[in-house]
Protein backbone atom coordinates (compact mmCIF):
# COMPACT_ATOMS: atom_id res chain seq x y z
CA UNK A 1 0.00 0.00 0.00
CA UNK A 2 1.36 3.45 -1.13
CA UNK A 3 2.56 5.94 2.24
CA UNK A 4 -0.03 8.63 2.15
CA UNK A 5 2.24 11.06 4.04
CA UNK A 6 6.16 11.79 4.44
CA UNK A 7 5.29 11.67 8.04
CA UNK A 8 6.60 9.39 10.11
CA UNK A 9 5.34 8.96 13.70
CA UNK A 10 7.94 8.55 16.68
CA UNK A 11 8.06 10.04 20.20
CA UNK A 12 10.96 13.05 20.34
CA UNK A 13 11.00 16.44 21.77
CA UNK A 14 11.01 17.53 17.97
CA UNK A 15 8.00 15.56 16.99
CA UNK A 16 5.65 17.32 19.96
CA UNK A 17 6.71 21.00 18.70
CA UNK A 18 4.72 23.25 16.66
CA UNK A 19 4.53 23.14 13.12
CA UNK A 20 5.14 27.30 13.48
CA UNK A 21 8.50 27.09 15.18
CA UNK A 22 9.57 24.04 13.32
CA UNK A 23 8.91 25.97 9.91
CA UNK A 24 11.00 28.74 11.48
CA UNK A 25 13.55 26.40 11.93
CA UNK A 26 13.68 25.38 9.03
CA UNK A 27 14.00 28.56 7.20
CA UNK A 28 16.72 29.52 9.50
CA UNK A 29 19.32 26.48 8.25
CA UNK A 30 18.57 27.34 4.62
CA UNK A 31 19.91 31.23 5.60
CA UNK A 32 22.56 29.70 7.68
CA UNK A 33 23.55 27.16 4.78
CA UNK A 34 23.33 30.57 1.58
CA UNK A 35 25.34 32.46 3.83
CA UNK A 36 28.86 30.79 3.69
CA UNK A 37 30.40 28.93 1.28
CA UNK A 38 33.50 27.27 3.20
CA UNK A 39 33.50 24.14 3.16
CA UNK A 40 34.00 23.75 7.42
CA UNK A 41 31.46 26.19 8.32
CA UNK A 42 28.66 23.88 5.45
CA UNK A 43 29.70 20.59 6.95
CA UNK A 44 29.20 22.31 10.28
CA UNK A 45 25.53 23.11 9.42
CA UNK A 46 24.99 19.57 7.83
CA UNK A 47 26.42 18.26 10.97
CA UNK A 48 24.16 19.96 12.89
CA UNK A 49 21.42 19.40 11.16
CA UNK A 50 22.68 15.27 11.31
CA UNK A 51 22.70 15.64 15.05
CA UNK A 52 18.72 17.03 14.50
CA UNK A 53 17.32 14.31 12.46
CA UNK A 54 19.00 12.04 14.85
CA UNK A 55 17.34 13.55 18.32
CA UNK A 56 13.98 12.83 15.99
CA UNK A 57 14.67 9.29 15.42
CA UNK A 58 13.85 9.46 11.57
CA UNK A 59 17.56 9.12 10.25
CA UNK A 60 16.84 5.50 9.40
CA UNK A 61 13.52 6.21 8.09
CA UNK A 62 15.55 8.10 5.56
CA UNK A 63 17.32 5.95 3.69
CA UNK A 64 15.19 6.00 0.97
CA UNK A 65 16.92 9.45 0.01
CA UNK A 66 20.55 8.04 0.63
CA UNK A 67 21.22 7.40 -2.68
CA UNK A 68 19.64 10.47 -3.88
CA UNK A 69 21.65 12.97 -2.14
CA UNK A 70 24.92 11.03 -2.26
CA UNK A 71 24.61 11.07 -6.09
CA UNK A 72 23.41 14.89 -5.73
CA UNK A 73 26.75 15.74 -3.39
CA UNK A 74 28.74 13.48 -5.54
CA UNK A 75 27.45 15.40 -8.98
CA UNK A 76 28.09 18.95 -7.13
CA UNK A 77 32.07 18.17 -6.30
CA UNK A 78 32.60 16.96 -9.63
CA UNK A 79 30.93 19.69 -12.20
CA UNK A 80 31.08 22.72 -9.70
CA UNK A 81 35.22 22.91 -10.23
CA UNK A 82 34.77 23.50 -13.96
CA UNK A 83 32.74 26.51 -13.68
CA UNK A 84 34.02 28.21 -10.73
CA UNK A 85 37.54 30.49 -10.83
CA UNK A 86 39.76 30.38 -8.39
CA UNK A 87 43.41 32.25 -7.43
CA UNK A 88 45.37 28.31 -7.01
CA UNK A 89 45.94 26.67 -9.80
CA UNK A 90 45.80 22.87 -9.15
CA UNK A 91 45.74 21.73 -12.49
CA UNK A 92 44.79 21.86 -16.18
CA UNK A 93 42.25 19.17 -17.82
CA UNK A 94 41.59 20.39 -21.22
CA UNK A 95 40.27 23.45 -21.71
CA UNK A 96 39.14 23.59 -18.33
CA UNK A 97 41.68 25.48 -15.61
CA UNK A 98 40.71 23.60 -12.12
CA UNK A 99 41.20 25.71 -9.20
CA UNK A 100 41.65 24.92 -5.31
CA UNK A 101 39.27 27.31 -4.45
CA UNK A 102 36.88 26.05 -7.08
CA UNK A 103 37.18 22.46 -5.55
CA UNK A 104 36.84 23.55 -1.65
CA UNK A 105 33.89 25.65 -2.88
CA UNK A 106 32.43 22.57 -4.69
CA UNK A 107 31.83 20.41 -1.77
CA UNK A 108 30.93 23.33 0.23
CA UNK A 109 27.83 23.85 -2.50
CA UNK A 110 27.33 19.99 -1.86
CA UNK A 111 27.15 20.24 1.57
CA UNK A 112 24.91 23.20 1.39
CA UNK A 113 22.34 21.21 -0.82
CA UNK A 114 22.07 17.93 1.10
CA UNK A 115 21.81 20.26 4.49
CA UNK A 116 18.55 22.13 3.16
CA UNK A 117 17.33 19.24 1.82
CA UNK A 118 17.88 17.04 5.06
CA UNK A 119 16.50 19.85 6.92
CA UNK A 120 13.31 20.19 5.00
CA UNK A 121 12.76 16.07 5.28
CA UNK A 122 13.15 16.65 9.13
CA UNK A 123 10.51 19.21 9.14
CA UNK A 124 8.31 17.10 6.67
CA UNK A 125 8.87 13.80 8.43
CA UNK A 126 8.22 14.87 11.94
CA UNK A 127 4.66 17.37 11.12
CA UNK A 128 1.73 16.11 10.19
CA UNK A 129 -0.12 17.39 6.83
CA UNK A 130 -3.17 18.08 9.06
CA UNK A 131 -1.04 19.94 11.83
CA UNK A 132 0.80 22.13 8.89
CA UNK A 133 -2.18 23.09 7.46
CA UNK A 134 -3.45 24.67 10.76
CA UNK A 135 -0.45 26.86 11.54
CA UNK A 136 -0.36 28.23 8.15
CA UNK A 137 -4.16 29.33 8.79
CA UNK A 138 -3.15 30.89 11.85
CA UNK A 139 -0.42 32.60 10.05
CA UNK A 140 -3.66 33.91 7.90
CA UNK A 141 -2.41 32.28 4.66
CA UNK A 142 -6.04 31.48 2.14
CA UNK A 143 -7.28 28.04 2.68
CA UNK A 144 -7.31 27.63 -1.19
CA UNK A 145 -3.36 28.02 -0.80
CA UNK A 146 -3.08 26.02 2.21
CA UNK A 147 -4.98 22.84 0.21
CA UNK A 148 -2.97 22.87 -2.62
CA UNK A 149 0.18 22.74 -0.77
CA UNK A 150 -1.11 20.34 1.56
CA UNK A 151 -2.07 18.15 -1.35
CA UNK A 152 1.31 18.60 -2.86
CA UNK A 153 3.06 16.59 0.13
CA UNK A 154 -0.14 14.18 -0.25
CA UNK A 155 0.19 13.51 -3.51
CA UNK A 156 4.17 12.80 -3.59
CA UNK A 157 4.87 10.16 -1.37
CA UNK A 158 1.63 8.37 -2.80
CA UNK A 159 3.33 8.74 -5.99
CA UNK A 160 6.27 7.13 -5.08
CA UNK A 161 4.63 4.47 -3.48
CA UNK A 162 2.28 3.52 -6.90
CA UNK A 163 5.87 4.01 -8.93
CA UNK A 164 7.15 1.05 -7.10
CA UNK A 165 4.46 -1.24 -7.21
CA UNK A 166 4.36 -0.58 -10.96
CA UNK A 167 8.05 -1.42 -11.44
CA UNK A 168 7.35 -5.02 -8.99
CA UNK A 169 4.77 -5.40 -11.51
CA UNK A 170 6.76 -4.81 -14.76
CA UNK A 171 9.81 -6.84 -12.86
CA UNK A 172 7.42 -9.65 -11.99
CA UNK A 173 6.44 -10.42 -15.89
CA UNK A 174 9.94 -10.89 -16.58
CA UNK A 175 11.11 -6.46 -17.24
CA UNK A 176 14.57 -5.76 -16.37
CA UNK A 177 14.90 -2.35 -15.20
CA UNK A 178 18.60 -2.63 -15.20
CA UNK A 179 19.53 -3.96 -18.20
CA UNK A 180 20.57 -2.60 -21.09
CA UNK A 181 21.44 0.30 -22.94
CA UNK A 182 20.72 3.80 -21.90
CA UNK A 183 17.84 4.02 -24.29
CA UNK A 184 16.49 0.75 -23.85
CA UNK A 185 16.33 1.67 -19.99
CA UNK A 186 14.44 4.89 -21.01
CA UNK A 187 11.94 3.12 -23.24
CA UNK A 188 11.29 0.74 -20.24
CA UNK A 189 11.28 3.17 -17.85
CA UNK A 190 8.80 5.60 -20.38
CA UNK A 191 6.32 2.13 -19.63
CA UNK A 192 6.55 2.93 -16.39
CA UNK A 193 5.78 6.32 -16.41
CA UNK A 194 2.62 5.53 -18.78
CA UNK A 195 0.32 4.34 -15.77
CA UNK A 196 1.49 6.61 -13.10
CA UNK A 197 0.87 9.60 -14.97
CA UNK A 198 -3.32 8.10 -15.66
CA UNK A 199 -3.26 6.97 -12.06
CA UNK A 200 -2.73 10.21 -10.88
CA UNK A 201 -4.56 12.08 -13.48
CA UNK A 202 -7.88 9.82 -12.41
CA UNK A 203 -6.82 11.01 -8.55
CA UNK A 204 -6.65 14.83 -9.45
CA UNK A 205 -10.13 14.51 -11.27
CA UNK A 206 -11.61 12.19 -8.52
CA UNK A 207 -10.62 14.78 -6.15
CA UNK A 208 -11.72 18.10 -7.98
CA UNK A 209 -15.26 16.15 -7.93
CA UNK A 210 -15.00 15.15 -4.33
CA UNK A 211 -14.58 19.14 -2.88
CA UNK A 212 -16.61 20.39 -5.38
CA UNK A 213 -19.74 18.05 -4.00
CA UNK A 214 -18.55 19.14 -0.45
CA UNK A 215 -18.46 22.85 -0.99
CA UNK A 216 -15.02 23.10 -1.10
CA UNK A 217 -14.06 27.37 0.33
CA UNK A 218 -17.75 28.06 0.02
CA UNK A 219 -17.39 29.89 3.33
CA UNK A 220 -14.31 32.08 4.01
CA UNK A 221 -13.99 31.57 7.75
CA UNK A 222 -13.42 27.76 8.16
CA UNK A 223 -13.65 25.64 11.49
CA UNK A 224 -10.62 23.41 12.72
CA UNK A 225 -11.21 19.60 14.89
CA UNK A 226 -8.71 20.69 16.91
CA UNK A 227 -6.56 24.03 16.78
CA UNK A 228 -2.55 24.40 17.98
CA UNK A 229 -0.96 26.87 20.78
CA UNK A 230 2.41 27.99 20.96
CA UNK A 231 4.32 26.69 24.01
CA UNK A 232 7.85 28.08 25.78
CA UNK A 233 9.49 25.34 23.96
CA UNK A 234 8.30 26.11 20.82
CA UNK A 235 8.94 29.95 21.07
CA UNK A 236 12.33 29.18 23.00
CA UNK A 237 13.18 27.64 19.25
CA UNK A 238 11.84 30.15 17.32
CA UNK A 239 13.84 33.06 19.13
CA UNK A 240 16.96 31.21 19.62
CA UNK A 241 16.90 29.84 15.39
CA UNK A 242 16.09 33.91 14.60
CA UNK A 243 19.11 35.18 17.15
CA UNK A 244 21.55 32.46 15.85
CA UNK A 245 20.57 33.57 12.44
CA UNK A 246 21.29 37.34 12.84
CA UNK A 247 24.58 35.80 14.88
CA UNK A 248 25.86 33.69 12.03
CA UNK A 249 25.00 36.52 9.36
CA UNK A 250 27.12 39.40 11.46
CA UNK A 251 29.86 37.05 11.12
CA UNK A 252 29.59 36.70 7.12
CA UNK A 253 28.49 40.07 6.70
CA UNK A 254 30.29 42.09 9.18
CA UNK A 255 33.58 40.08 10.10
CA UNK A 256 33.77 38.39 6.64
CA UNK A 257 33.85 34.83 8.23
CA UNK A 258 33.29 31.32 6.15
CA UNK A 259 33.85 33.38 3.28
CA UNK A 260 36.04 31.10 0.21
CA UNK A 261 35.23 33.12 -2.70
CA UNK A 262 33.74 37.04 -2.44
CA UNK A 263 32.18 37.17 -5.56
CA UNK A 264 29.96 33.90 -5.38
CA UNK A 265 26.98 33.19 -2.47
């Protein structure tokens, strides 16, 4: 059966705060992780934000996206070097001049990537779609708005889910995924693609029909099960992410700290 949700229900002191301050939290490590672009002072963030997902108990839940952003931080190291410019010279591979700077500055940009990304997965994996959707209502955002991107995190794991029991499918009547050449594993994986994208097209349209029948935003004011508070620990996060934040960015800004290369964020 396809997940429904990327949520992913444990006990942990991150788990019981609000979606609010966890949201803030979130957008504070993607302005730590665009501010410098050292190397150190990335794998510091990613380390922290390691030490996070661990404290929530969903690192092993989170293997499916391993490979993913191993292949993404692998990809970043190797083609940032041939488009960033440097002051050291390392060496020369064709007409590309590869730089140290340009190389220290490629697995900072790595790090940087798989930290907002592992970030966002914490916040996702540890708030319910139904809690997220009532703190952006307090925060006065339209409901229309709120549905769609509600649906959006609905919709994707689900996705994922029918993708794989296609491909058992195709590998149980005898379709190697793996085989082949690089077209013949695009044609195959084209067949794939085929049902998911009707499957999900006949969800969309089942869906439109279902609000519309229900009176979907027929009333502007709308009424909650259940409705959320912020407590000290959630506001003791919020104000210590925001005064980190303005910390770390008087230290790049004003001191000129986990700086590699001026001219590039």
């Amino acid at each position: 059966m396809a997940q429904e949700t990327l949520y992913i229900d444990k006990r942990s002191i991150f788990h019981g705060l609000d979606p609010r301050s966890k949201f803030t939290w979130t957008l504070c490590v993607w302005i730590w992780a665009l501010a410098f672009n050292h190397p150190l002072w990335n794998l510091t963030i990613f380390l922290f934000v390691l030490a996070v997902g661990a404290t929530a108990k969903i690192l092993k839940d989170l293997s499916f996206i391993a490979y993913g952003l191993t292949s993404i931080f692998i990809m970043a190291v190797i083609l940032w070097p041939f488009f960033v410019q440097g002051s050291t010279l390392l060496r020369k591979i064709g007409p590309f001049n590869i730089y140290y700077e340009s190389v220290l500055y490629a697995f900072s940009i790595g790090f940087r990537i798989v930290s907002m990304v592992l970030a966002g997965m914490v916040f996702f994996t540890t708030t319910k779609v139904e809690d997220f959707a009532v703190a952006l209502r307090k925060l006065r955002i339209p409901y229309s708005v709120i549905f769609g991107i509600t649906m959006v995190f609905r919709f994707f794991p689900t996705m994922i889910g029918e993708a794989s029991l296609i491909s058992s499918a195709a590998k149980a009547r005898g379709v190697d995924l793996k085989e082949g050449s690089l077209l013949e594993k695009a044609r195959k994986r084209i067949a794939i693609m085929s049902p998911l994208i009707v499957t999900t097209l006949r969800r969309v349209i089942d869906l439109s029909k279902a609000i519309e029948a229900r009176g979907f935003n027929a009333k502007k004011e709308r009424t909650f099960l259940y409705t959320q508070t912020m407590k000290l620990k959630d506001w003791l996060l919020v104000v210590g992410s925001i005064i980190l934040t303005m910390l770390l960015l008087y230290i790049r800004i004003e001191l000129g700290l986990g700086v590699l290369l001026t001219s590039r964020l």
